[in-house]
N, C-alpha and C. Protein backbone atom coordinates (compact mmCIF):
# COMPACT_ATOMS: atom_id res chain seq x y z
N UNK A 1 -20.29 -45.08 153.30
CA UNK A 1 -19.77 -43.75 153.25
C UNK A 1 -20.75 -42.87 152.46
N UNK A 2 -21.17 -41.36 152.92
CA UNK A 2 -21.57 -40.36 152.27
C UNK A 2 -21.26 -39.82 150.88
N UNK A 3 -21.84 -39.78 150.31
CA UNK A 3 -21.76 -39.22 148.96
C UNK A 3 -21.58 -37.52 149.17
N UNK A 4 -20.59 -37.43 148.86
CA UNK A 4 -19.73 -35.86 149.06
C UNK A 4 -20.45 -35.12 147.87
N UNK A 5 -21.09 -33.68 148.45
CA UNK A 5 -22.19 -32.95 147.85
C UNK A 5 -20.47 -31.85 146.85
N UNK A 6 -21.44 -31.31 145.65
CA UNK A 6 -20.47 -30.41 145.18
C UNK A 6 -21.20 -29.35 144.99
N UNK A 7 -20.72 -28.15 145.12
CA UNK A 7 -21.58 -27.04 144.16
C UNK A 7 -20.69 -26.47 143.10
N UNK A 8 -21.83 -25.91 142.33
CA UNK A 8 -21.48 -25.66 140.83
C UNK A 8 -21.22 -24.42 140.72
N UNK A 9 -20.31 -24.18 139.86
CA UNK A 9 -19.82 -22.90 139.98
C UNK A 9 -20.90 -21.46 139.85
N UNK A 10 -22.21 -21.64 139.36
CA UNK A 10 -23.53 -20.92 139.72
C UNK A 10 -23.77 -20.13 140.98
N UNK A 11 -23.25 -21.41 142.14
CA UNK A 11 -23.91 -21.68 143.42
C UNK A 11 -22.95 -20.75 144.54
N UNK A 12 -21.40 -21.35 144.18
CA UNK A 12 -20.28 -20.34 144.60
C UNK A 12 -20.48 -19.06 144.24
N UNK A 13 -20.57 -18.58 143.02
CA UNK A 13 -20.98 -16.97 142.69
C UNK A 13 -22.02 -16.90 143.78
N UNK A 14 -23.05 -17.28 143.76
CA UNK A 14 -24.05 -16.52 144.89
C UNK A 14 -23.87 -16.65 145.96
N UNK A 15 -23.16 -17.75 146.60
CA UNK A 15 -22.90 -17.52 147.93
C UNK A 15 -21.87 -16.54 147.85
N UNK A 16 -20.85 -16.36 147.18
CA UNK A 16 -19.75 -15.13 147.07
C UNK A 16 -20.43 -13.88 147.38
N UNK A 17 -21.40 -13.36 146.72
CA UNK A 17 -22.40 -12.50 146.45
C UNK A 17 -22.89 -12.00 147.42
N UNK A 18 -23.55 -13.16 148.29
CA UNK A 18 -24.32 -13.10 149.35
C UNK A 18 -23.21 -12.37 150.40
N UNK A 19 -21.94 -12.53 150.41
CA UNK A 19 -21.16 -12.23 151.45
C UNK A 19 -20.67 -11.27 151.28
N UNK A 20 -19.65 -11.06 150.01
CA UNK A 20 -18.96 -9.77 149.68
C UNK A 20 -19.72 -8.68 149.57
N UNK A 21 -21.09 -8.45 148.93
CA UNK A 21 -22.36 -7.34 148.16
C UNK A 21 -22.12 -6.68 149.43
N UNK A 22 -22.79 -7.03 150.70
CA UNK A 22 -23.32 -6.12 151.98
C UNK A 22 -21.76 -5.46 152.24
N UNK A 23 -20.60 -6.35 152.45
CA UNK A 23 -19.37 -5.79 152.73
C UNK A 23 -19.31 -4.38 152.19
N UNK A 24 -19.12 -4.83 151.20
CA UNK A 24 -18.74 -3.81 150.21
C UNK A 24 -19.61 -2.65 150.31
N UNK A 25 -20.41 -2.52 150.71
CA UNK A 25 -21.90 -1.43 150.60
C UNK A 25 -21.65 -1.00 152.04
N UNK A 26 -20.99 -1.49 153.19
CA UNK A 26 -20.97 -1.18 154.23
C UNK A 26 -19.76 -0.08 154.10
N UNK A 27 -18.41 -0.74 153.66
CA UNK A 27 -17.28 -0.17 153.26
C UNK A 27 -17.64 1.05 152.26
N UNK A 28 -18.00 0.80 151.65
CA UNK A 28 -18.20 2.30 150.79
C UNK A 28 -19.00 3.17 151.45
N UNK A 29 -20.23 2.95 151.73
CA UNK A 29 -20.98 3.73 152.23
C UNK A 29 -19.55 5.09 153.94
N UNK A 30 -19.15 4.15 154.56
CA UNK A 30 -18.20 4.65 155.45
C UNK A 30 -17.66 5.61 154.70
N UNK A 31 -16.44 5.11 153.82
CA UNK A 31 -15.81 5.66 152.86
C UNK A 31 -16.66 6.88 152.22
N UNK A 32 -17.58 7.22 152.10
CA UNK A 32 -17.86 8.46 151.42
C UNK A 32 -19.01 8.69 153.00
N UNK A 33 -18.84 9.00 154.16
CA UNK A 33 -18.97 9.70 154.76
C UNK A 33 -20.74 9.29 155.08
N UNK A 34 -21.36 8.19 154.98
CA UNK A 34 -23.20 8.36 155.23
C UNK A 34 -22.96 6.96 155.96
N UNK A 35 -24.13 6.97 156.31
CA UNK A 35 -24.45 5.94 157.71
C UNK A 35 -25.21 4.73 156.99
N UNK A 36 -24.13 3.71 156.61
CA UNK A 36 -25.27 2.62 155.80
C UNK A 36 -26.64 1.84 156.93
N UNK A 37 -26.47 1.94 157.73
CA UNK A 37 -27.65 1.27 158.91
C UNK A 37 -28.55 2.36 158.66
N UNK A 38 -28.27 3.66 158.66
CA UNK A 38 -29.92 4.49 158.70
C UNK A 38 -30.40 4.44 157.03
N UNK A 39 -29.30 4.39 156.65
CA UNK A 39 -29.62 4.09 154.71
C UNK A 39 -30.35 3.16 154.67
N UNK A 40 -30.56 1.92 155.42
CA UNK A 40 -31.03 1.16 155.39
C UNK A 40 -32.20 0.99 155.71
N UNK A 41 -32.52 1.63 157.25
CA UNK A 41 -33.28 1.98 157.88
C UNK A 41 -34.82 2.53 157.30
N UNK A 42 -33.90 3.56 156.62
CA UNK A 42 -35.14 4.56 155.60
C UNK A 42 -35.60 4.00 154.18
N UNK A 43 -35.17 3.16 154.45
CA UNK A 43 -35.87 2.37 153.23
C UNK A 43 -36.88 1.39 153.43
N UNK A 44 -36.89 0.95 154.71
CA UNK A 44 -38.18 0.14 155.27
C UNK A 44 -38.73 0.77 156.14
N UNK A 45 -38.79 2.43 156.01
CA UNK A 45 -39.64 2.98 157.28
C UNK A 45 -40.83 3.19 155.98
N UNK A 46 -41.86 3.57 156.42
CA UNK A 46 -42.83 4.21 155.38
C UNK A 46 -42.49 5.39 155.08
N UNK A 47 -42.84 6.09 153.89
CA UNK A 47 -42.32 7.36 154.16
C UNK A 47 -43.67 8.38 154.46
N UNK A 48 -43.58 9.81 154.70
CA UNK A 48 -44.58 10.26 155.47
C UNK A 48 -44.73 11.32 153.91
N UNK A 49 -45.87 11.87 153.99
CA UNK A 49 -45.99 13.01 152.80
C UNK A 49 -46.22 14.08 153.56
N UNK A 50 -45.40 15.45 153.14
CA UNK A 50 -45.39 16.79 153.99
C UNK A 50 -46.36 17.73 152.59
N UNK A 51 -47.28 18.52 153.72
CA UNK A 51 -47.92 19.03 153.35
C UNK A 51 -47.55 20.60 153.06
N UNK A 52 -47.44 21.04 151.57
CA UNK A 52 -47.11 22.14 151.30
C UNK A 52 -47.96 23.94 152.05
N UNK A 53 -47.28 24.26 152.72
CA UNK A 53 -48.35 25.37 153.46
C UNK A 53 -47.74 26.55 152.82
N UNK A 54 -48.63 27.30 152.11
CA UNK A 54 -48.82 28.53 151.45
C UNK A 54 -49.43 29.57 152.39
N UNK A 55 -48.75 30.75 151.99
CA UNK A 55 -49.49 32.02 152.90
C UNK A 55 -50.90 32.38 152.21
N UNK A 56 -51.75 31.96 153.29
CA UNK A 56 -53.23 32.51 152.70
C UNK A 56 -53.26 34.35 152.57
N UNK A 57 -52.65 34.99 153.05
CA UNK A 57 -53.11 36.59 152.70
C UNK A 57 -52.58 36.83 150.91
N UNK A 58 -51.43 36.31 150.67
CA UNK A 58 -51.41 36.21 148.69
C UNK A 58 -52.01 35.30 148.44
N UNK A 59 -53.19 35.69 147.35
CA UNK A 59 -53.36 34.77 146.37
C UNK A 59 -52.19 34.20 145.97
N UNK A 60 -53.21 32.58 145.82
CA UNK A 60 -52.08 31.85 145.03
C UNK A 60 -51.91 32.33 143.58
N UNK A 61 -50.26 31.70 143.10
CA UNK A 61 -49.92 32.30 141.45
C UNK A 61 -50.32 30.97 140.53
N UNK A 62 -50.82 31.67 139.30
CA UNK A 62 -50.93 30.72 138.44
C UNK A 62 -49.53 30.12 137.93
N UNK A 63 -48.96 29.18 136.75
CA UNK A 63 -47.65 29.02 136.21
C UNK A 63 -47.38 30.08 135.56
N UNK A 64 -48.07 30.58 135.23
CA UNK A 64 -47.76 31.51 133.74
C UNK A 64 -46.94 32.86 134.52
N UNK A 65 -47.67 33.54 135.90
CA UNK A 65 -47.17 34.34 136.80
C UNK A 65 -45.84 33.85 137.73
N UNK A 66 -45.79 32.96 137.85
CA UNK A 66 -44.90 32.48 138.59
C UNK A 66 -43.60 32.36 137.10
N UNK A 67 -43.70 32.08 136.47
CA UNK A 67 -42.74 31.73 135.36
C UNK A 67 -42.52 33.51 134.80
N UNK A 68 -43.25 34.41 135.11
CA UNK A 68 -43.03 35.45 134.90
C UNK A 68 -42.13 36.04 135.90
N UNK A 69 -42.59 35.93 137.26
CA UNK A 69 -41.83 36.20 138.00
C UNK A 69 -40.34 35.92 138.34
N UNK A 70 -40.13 34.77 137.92
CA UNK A 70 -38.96 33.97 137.88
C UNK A 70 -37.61 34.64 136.50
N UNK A 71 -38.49 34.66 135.60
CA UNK A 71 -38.07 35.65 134.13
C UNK A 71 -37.09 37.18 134.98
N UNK A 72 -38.51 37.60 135.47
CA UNK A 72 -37.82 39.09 136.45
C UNK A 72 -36.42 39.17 136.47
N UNK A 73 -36.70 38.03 137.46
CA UNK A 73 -35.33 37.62 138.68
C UNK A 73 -34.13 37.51 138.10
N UNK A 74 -34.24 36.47 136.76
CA UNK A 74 -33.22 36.23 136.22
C UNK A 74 -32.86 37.11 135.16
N UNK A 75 -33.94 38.45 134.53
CA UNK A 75 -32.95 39.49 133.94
C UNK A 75 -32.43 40.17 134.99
N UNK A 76 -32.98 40.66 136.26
CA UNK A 76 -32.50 40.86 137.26
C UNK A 76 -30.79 40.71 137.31
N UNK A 77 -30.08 39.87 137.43
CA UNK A 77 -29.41 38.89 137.96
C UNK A 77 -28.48 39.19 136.63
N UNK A 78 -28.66 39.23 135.70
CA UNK A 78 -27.45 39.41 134.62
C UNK A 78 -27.76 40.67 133.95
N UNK A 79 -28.67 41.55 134.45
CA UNK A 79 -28.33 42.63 134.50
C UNK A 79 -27.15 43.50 134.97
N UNK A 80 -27.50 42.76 136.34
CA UNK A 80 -25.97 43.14 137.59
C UNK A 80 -24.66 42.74 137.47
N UNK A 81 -24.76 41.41 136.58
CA UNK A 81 -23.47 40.38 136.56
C UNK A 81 -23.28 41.41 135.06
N UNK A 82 -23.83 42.15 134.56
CA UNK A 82 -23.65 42.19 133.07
C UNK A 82 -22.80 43.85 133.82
N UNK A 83 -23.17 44.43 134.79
CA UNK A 83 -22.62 45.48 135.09
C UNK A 83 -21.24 45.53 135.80
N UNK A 84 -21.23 44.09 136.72
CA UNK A 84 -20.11 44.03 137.59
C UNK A 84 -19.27 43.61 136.30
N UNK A 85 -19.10 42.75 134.94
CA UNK A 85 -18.10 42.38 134.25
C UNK A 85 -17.98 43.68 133.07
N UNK A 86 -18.78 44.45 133.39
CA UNK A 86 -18.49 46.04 132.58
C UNK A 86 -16.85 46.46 133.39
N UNK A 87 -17.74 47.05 134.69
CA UNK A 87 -16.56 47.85 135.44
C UNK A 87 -15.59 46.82 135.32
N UNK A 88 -15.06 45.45 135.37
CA UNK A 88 -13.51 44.40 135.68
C UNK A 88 -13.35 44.91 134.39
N UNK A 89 -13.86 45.19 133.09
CA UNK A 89 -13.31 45.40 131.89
C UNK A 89 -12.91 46.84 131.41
N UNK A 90 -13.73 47.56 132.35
CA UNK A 90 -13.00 49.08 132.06
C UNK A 90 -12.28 49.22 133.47
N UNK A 91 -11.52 48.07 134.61
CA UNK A 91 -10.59 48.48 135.31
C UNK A 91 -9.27 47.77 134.22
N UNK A 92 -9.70 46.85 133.69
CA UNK A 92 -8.50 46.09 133.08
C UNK A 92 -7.95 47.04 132.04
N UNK A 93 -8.61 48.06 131.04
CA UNK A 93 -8.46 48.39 130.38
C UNK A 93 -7.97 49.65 131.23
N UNK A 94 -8.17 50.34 132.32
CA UNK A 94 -7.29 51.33 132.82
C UNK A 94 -6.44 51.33 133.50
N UNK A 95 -5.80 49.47 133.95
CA UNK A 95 -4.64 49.36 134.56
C UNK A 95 -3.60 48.69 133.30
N UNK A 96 -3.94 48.64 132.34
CA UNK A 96 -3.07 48.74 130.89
C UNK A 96 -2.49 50.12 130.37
N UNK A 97 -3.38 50.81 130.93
CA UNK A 97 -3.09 52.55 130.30
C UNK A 97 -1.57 52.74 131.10
């Protein structure tokens, strides 16, 4: 008679592992709405590098201009928000009157 093989409780965890891990990654992935096969997919495709194309008629900006420009925008921007929460505070204050 054969000598009856055992595995060790090590061996069960990884075969457990081996079975439930993908389940579970299949199931969730569903569950929040993405396609685990192309998830998968794109991870053993190569990936490609896209080449940034700038308009040649502007010079390009240095950081310092570009970080200026950006400055603009954003006093810009709460300038307006600083005007639209003026007027809600002098309507609030004239539908109290």
């Amino acid at each position: 008679m054969a000598k009856r093989y055992r595995a060790t409780g090590c061996a069960k965890l990884f075969i457990v592992l081996l079975i439930i891990t993908p389940i579970a990654f299949f199931v969730a992935s569903y569950v929040n709405g993405k396609d685990p096969i192309k998830f998968i997919k794109g991870i053993f495709e190569k990936t490609e590098t896209t080449e940034i194309v700038t308009d040649s008629a502007s010079p390009p900006l240095n950081d310092k201009d570009q970080k200026i420009q950006k400055l603009e925008k954003d006093v810009e921007f709460y300038r307006l928000e600083a005007e639209n929460l003026q007027k809600q505070l002098d309507d609030c204050k004239n539908a109290s009157n």
